[in-house]
Protein backbone atom coordinates (compact mmCIF):
# COMPACT_ATOMS: atom_id res chain seq x y z
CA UNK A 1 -1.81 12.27 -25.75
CA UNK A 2 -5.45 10.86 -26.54
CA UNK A 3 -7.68 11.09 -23.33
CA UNK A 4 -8.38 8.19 -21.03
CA UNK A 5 -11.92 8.15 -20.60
CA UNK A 6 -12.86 6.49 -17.04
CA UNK A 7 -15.09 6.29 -14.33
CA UNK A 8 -13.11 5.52 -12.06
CA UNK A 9 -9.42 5.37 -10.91
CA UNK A 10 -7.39 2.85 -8.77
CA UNK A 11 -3.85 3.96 -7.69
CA UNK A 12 -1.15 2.36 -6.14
CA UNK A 13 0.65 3.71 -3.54
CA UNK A 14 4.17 3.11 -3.20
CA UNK A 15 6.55 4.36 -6.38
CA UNK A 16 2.87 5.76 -7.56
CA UNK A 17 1.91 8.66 -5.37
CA UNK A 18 4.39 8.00 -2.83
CA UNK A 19 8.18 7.88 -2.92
CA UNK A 20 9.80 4.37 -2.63
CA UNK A 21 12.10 6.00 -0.29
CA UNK A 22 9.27 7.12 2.37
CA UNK A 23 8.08 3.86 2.83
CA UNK A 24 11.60 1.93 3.03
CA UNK A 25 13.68 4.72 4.24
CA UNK A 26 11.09 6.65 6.77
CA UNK A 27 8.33 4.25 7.49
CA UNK A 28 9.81 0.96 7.72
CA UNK A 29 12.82 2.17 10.33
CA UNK A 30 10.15 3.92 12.36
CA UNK A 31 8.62 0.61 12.78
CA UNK A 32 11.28 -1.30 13.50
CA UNK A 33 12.61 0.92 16.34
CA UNK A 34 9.21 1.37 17.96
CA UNK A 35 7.36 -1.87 17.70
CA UNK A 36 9.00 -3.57 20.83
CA UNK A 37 7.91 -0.34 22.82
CA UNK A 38 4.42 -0.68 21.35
CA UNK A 39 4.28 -4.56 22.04
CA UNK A 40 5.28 -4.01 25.34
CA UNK A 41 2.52 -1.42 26.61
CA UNK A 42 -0.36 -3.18 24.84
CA UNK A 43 0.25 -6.85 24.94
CA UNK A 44 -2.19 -7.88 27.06
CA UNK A 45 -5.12 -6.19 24.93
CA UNK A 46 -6.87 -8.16 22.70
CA UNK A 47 -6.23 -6.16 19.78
CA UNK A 48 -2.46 -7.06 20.40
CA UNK A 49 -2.88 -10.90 21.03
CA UNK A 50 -4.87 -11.75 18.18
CA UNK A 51 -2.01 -9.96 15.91
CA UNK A 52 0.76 -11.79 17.68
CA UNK A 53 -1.54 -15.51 17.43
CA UNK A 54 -1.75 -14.67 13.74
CA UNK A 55 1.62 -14.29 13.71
CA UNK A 56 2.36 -17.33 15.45
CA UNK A 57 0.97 -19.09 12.81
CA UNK A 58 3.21 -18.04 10.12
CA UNK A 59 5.29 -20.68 8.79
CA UNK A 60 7.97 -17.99 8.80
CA UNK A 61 7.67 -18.06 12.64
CA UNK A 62 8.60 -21.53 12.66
CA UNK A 63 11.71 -21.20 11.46
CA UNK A 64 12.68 -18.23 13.32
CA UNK A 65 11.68 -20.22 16.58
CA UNK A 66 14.13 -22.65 15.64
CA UNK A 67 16.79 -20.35 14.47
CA UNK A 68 16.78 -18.54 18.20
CA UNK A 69 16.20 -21.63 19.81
CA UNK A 70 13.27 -20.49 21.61
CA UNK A 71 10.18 -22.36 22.42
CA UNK A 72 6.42 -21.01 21.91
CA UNK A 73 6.54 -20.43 25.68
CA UNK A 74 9.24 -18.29 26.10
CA UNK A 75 7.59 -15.99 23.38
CA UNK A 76 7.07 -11.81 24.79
CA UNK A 77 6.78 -8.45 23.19
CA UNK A 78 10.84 -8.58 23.06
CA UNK A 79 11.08 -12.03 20.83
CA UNK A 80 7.99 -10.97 18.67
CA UNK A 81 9.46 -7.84 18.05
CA UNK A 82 12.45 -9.00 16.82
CA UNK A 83 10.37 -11.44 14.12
CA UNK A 84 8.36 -8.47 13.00
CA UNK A 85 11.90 -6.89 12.41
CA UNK A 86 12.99 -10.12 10.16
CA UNK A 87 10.03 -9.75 8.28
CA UNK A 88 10.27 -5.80 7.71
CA UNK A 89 14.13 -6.65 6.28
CA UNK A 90 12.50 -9.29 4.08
CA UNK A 91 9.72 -6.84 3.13
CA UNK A 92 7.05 -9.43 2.79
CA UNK A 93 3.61 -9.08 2.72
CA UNK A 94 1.85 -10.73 5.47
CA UNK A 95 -1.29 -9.29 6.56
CA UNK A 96 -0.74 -9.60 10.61
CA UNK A 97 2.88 -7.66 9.67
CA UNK A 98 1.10 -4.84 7.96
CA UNK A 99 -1.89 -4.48 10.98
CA UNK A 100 0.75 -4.05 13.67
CA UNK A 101 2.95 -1.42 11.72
CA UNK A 102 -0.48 0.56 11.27
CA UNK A 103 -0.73 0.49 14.71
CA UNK A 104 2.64 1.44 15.57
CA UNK A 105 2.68 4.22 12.45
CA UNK A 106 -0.96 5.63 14.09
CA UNK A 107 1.53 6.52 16.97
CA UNK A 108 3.69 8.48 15.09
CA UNK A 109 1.17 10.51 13.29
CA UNK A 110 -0.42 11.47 15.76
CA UNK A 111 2.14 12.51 17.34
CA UNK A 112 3.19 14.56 14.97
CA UNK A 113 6.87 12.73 14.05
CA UNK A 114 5.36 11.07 10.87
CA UNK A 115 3.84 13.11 7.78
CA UNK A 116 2.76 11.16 4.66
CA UNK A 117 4.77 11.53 1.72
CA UNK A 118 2.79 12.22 -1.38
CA UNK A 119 4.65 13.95 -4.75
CA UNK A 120 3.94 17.55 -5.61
CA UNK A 121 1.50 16.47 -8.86
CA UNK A 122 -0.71 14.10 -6.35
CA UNK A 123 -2.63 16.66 -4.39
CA UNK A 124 -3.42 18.34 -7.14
CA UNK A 125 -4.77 15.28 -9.17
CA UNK A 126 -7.09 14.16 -6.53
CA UNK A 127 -8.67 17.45 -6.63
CA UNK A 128 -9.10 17.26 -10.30
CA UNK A 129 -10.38 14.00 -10.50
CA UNK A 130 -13.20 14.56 -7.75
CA UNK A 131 -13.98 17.68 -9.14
CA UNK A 132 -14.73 15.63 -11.84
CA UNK A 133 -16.97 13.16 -10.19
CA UNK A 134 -14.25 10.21 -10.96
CA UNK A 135 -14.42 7.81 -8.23
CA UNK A 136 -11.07 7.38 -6.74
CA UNK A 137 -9.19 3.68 -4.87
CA UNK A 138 -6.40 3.29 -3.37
CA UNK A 139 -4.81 -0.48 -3.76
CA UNK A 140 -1.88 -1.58 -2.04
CA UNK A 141 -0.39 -4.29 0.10
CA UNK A 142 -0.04 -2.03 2.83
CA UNK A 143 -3.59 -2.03 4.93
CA UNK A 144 -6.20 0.14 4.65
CA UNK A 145 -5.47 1.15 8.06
CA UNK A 146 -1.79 2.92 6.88
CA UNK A 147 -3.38 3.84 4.01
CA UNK A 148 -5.91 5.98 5.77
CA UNK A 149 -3.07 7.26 7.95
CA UNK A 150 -1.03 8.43 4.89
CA UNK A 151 -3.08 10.37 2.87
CA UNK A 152 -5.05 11.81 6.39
CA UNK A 153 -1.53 13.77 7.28
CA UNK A 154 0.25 14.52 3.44
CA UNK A 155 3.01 17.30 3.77
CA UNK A 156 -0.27 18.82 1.93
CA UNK A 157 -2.56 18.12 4.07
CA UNK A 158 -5.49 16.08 4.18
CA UNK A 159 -6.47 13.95 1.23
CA UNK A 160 -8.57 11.25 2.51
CA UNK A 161 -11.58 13.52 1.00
CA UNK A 162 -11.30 12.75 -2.19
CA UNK A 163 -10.89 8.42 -1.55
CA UNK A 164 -13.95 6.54 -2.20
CA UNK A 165 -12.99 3.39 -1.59
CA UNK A 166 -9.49 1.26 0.05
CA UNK A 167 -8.65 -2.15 -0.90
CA UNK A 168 -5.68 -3.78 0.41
CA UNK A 169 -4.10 -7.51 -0.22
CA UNK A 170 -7.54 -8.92 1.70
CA UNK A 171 -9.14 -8.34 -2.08
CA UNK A 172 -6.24 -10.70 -3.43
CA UNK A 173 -2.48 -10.56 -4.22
CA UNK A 174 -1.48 -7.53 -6.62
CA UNK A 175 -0.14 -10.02 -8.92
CA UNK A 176 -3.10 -11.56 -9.48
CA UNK A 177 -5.89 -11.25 -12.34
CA UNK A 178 -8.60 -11.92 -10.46
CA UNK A 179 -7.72 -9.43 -7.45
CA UNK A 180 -8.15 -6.94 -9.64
CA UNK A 181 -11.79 -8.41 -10.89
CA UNK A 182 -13.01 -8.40 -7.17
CA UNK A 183 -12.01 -4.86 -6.32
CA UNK A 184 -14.41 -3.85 -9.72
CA UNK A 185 -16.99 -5.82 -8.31
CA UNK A 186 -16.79 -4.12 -5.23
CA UNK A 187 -16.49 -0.79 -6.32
CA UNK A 188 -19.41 -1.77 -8.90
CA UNK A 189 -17.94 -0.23 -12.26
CA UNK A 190 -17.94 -2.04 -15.23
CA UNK A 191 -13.65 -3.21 -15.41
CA UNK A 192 -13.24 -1.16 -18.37
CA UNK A 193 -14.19 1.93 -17.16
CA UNK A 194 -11.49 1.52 -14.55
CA UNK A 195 -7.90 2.98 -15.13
CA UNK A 196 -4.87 1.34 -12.95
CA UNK A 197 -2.36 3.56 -12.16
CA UNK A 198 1.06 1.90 -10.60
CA UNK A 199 4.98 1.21 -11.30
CA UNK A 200 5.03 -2.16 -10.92
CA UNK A 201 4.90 -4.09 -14.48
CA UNK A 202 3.46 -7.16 -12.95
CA UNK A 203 0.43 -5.21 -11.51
CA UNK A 204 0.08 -3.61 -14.93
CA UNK A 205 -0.07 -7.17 -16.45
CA UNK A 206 -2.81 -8.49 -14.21
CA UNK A 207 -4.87 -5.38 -14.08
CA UNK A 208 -5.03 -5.64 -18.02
CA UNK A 209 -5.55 -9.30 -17.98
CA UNK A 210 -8.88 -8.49 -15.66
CA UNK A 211 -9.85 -5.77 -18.39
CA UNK A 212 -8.62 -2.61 -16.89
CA UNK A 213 -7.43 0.35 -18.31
CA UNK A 214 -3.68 0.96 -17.40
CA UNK A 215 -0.95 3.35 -16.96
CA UNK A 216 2.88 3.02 -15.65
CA UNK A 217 4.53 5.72 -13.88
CA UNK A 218 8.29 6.01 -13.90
CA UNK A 219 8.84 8.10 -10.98
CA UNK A 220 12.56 8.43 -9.54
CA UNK A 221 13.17 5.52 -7.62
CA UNK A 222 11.60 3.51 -9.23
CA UNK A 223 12.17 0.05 -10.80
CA UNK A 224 13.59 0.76 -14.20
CA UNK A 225 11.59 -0.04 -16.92
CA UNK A 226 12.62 -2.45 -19.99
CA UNK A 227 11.68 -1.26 -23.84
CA UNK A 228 9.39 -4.31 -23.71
CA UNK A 229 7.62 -2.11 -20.89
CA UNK A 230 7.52 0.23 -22.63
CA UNK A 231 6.04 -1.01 -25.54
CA UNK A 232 3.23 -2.75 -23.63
CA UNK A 233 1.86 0.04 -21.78
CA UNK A 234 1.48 3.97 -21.56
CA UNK A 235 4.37 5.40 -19.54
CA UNK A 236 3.97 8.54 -17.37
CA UNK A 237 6.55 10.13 -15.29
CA UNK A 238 3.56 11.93 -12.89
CA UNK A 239 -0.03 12.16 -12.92
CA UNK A 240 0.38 16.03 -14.87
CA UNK A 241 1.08 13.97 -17.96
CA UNK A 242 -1.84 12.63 -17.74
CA UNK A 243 -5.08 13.43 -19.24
CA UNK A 244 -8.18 12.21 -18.05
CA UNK A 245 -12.18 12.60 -18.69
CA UNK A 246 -14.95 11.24 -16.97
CA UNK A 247 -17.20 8.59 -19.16
């Protein structure tokens, strides 16, 4: 394999360095069971209330009033709680949804009941690429504060080290080119001297489009990927297959 010469790396998260599994399997039920218990200790902070306004505003929200027949008045930690749970089933990405699971995953972390899934290959990788001097993102719907929270307690311990910088869906939709052309602003690299690392084809096609380098991994789990895929980009199964150099 001919060497990817970079100065930098973005990586996704889920189905990238992260199992599929952990998020939908581990992370998402944790949520789900504790966010009424979470709602219902903090709701009259203001931390709390803005989330919940902000999710009052979803057109989602609407609906779901209507569905339960319940008025903007009658709305508590219980009712709320039960829309953040229609919206974890639906897996969307809404930005107020993804603040208050952060806040109800920084529970379990620190408590000690959640440890961040990373594979065996990522630890390892990180350490290379600082070592390196290769400037290392993380991009991904979830926010930056989950992010943080993941690679800060890894079955491997602590990898928030060797992170530069954390982008989330504030910098633009994943699907979109020119999400991908304000996180290289940001992070001040020329785009080509970027490499995108994730599993999801249309993330691949907009990175490229916005002139980054990019690579596919086909991790278990994972979405499987058509010969057209594979024909359109370089296809990894972990980071070890990988070979990178600094520009």
């Amino acid at each position: 394999m001919c060497a990817l010469a970079v100065k930098a790396i973005l990586t996704d998260i889920e189905g990238t360095t992260t199992s599929i599994s952990f998020v939908k399997d581990v992370l998402f039920p944790y949520a789900k069971q504790y966010t009424m218990k979470y709602l219902q200790r903090t709701w009259n902070t203001e931390e709390t209330q803005n989330i919940v306004h902000d999710l009052i505003q979803l057109k989602e929200h609407e609906k779901y009033l209507e569905e339960l027949n319940v008025t903007e008045e009658q709305i508590c930690p219980e009712t709320v709680a039960k829309f953040i749970n229609v919206l974890i089933e639906k897996d969307l990405k809404l930005a107020p949804l993804k603040s208050l699971q952060g806040l109800v995953w920084a529970e379990g972390y620190k408590a000690g009941v959640l440890k961040g899934h990373v594979y065996p290959d990522v630890p390892f990788a990180f350490k290379c690429w600082y070592d390196a001097n290769i400037c290392l993102a993380i991009y991904s719907s979830g926010s930056i504060k989950a992010q943080k929270l993941l690679f800060n307690q890894t079955e491997y311990g602590d990898l928030l080290p060797y992170i530069s910088k954390h982008f989330d869906t504030t910098s633009g939709h994943k699907h979109q080119v020119e999400s991908y052309k304000n996180i290289a602003k940001d992070m001040d690299y020329d785009i080509s001297d970027i490499l995108f690392l994730t599993d999801v084809i249309k993330e691949a096609e907009a990175a490229r489009l916005a002139g980054m380098q990019v690579v596919v991994l086909s991790r278990p789990g994972n979405a499987r990927l058509s010969e057209r895929d594979k024909s359109q980009f370089l296809v990894v199964n972990d980071f070890n297959a990988l070979k990178i150099v600094a520009k």
